[in-house]
Protein backbone atom coordinates (compact mmCIF):
# COMPACT_ATOMS: atom_id res chain seq x y z
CA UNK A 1 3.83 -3.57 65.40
CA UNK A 2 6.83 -1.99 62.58
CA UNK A 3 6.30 -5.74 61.12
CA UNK A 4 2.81 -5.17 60.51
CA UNK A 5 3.05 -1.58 59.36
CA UNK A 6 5.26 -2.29 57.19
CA UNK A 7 3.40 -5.85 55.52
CA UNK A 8 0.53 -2.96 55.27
CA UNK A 9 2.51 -1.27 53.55
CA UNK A 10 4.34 -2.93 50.87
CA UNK A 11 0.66 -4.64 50.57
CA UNK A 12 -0.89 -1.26 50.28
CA UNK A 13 2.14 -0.84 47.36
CA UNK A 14 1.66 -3.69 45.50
CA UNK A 15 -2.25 -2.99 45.57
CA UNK A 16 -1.82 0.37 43.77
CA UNK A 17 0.93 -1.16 41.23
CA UNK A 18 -1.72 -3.96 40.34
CA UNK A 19 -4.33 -1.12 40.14
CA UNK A 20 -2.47 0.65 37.60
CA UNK A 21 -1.07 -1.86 35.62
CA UNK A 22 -5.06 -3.37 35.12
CA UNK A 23 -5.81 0.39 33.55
CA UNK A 24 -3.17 0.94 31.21
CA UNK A 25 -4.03 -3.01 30.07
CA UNK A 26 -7.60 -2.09 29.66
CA UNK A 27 -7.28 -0.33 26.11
CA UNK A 28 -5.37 -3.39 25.12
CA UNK A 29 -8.30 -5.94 26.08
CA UNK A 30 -10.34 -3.49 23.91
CA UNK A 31 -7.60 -3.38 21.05
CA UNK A 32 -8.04 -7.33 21.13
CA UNK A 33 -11.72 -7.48 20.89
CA UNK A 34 -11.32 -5.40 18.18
CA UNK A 35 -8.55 -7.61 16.42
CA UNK A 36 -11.13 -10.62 17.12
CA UNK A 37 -14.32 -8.90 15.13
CA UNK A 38 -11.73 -7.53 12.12
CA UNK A 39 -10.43 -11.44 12.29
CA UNK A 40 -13.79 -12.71 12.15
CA UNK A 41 -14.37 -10.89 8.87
CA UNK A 42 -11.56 -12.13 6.94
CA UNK A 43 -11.74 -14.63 4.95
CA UNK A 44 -9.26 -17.05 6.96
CA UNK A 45 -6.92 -18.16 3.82
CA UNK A 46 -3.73 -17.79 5.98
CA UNK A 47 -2.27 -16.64 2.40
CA UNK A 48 -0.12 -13.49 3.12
CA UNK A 49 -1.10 -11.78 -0.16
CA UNK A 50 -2.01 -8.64 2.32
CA UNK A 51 1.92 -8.98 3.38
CA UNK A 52 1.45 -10.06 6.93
CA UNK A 53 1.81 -13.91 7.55
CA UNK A 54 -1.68 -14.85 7.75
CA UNK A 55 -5.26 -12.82 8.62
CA UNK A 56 -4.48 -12.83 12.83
CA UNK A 57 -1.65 -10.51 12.06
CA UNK A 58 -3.36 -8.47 9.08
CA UNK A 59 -6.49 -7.64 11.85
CA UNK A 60 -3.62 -6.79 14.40
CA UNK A 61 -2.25 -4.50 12.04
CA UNK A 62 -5.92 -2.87 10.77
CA UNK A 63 -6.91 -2.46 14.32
CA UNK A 64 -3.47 -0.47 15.07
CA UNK A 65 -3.50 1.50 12.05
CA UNK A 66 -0.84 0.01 10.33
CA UNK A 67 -2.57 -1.62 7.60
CA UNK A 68 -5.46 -0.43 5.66
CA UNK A 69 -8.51 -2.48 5.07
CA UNK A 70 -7.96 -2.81 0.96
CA UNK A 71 -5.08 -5.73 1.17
CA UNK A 72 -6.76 -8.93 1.22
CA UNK A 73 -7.49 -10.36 -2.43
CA UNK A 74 -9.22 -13.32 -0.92
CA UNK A 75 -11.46 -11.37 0.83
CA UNK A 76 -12.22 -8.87 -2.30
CA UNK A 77 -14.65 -6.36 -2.51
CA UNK A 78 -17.74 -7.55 -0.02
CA UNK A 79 -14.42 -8.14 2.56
CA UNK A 80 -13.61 -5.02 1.79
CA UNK A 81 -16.89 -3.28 2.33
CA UNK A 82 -17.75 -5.56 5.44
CA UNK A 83 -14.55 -4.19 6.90
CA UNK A 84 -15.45 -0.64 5.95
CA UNK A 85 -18.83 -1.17 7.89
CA UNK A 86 -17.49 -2.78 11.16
CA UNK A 87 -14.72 0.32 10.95
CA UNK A 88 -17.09 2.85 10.07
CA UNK A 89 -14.66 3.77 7.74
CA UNK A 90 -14.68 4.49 3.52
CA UNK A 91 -14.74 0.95 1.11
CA UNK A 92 -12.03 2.02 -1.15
CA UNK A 93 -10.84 -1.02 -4.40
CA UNK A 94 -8.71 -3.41 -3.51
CA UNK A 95 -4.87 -2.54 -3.47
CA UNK A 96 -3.49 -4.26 -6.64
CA UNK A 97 -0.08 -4.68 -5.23
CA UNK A 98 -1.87 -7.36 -2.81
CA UNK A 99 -3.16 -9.15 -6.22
CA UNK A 100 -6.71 -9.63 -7.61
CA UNK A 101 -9.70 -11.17 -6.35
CA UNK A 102 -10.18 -14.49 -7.82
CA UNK A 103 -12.93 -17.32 -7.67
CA UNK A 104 -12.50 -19.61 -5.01
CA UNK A 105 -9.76 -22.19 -5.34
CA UNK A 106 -8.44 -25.31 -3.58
CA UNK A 107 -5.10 -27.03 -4.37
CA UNK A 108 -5.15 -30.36 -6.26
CA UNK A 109 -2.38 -32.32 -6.29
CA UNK A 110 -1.67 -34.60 -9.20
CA UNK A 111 -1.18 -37.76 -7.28
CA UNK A 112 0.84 -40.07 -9.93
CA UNK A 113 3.49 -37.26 -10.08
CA UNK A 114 3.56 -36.51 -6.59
CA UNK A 115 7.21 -37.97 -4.86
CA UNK A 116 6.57 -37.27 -1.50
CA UNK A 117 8.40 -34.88 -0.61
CA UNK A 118 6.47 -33.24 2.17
CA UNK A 119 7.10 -29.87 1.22
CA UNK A 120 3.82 -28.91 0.17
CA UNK A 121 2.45 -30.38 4.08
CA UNK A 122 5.07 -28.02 5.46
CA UNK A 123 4.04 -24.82 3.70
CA UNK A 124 0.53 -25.09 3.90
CA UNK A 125 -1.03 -23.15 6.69
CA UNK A 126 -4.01 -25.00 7.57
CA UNK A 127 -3.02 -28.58 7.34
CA UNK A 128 -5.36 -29.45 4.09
CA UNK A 129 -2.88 -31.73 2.86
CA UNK A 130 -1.98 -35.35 4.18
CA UNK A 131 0.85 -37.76 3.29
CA UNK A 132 3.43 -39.41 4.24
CA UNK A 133 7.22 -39.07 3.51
CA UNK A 134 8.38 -40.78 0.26
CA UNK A 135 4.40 -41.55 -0.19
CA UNK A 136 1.58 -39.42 -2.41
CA UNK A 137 0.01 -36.71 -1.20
CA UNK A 138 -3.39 -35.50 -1.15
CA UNK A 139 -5.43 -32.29 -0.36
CA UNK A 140 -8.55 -32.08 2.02
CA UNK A 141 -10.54 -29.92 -0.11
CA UNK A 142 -12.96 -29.31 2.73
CA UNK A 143 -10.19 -27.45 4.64
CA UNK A 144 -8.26 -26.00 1.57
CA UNK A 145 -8.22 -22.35 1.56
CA UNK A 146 -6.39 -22.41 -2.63
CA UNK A 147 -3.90 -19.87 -0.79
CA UNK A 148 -1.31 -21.08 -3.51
CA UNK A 149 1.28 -21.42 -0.48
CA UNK A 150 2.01 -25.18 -1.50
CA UNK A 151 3.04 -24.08 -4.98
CA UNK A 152 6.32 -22.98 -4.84
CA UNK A 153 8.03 -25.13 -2.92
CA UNK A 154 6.69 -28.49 -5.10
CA UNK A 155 9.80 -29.76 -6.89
CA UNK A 156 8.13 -31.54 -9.41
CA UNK A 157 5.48 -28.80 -9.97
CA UNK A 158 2.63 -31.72 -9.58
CA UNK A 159 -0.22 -28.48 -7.92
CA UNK A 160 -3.19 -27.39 -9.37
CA UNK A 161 -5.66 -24.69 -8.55
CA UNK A 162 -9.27 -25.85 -9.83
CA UNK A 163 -12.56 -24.19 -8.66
CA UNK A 164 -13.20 -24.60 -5.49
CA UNK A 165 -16.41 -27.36 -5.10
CA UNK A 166 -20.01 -25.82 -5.49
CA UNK A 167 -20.21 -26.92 -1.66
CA UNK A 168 -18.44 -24.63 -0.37
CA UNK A 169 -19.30 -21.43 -2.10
């Protein structure tokens, strides 16, 4: 009969911890539904121009307060006022430290100067560009974001940003 009690108990115990742990998690399942809508209104570049490694991690940071809703150049003014709406919350202009809002762009890579490197594959962050080691390279302009990550780290400086295609405007 003590056996029982006591599995009652510890049961009983372990009941109430799980209780409480699901309530304190609640306002985080509400913090991430927010996080998804604010994610679902950027524009998705991956580009880090609003200094956090990619629009996931920016909507993290609006939802929490850390980050205002004026640091995304891709997104410009309508992302900025679509934010603003969702937030209930004042459009302000677009924080110039992040940069300007430009035209769409996509990435062209100028294939006879191209050495294949692979160092524009690794830095871009939504796999628009296909090669092969010590082969040219190419860019999927379909899935190009023109986030100007595959710039930099080109040794042979063979990247171009052109309009993006009427398509996809």
């Amino acid at each position: 009969m003590t056996a029982i009690l006591a599995v009652l108990v510890v049961a009983t115990c372990f009941g109430l911890v799980l209780m409480l742990m699901a309530n304190r998690w609640r306002p985080e399942t509400d913090m991430e539904a927010m996080v998804e809508r604010i994610d679902r209104v950027l524009p998705q570049t991956q580009c880090g121009q609003c200094g956090y490694p990619g629009c996931k991690p920016y909507a993290r940071a609006i939802a929490s307060g850390e980050a205002d809703i004026n640091q995304c150049p891709p997104g410009g003014e309508t992302g900025i006022r679509r934010l603003a709406d969702l937030l209930a919350r004042e459009a302000k202009p677009l924080n110039p430290d992040n940069g300007i809002e430009k035209p769409p762009l996509v990435a062209l890579i100028r294939e006879a100067e191209c050495i294949g490197c692979t160092k524009c594959i690794q830095a871009c962050p939504v796999d628009a560009i296909i090669g092969a080691p010590k082969a040219m390279h190419t860019v999927l302009a379909d899935l190009c974001t023109g986030c100007e990550l595959c710039i930099p780290p080109c040794p042979v400086d063979c990247i171009d940003l052109i309009p993006a295609p009427a398509l996809r405007m």
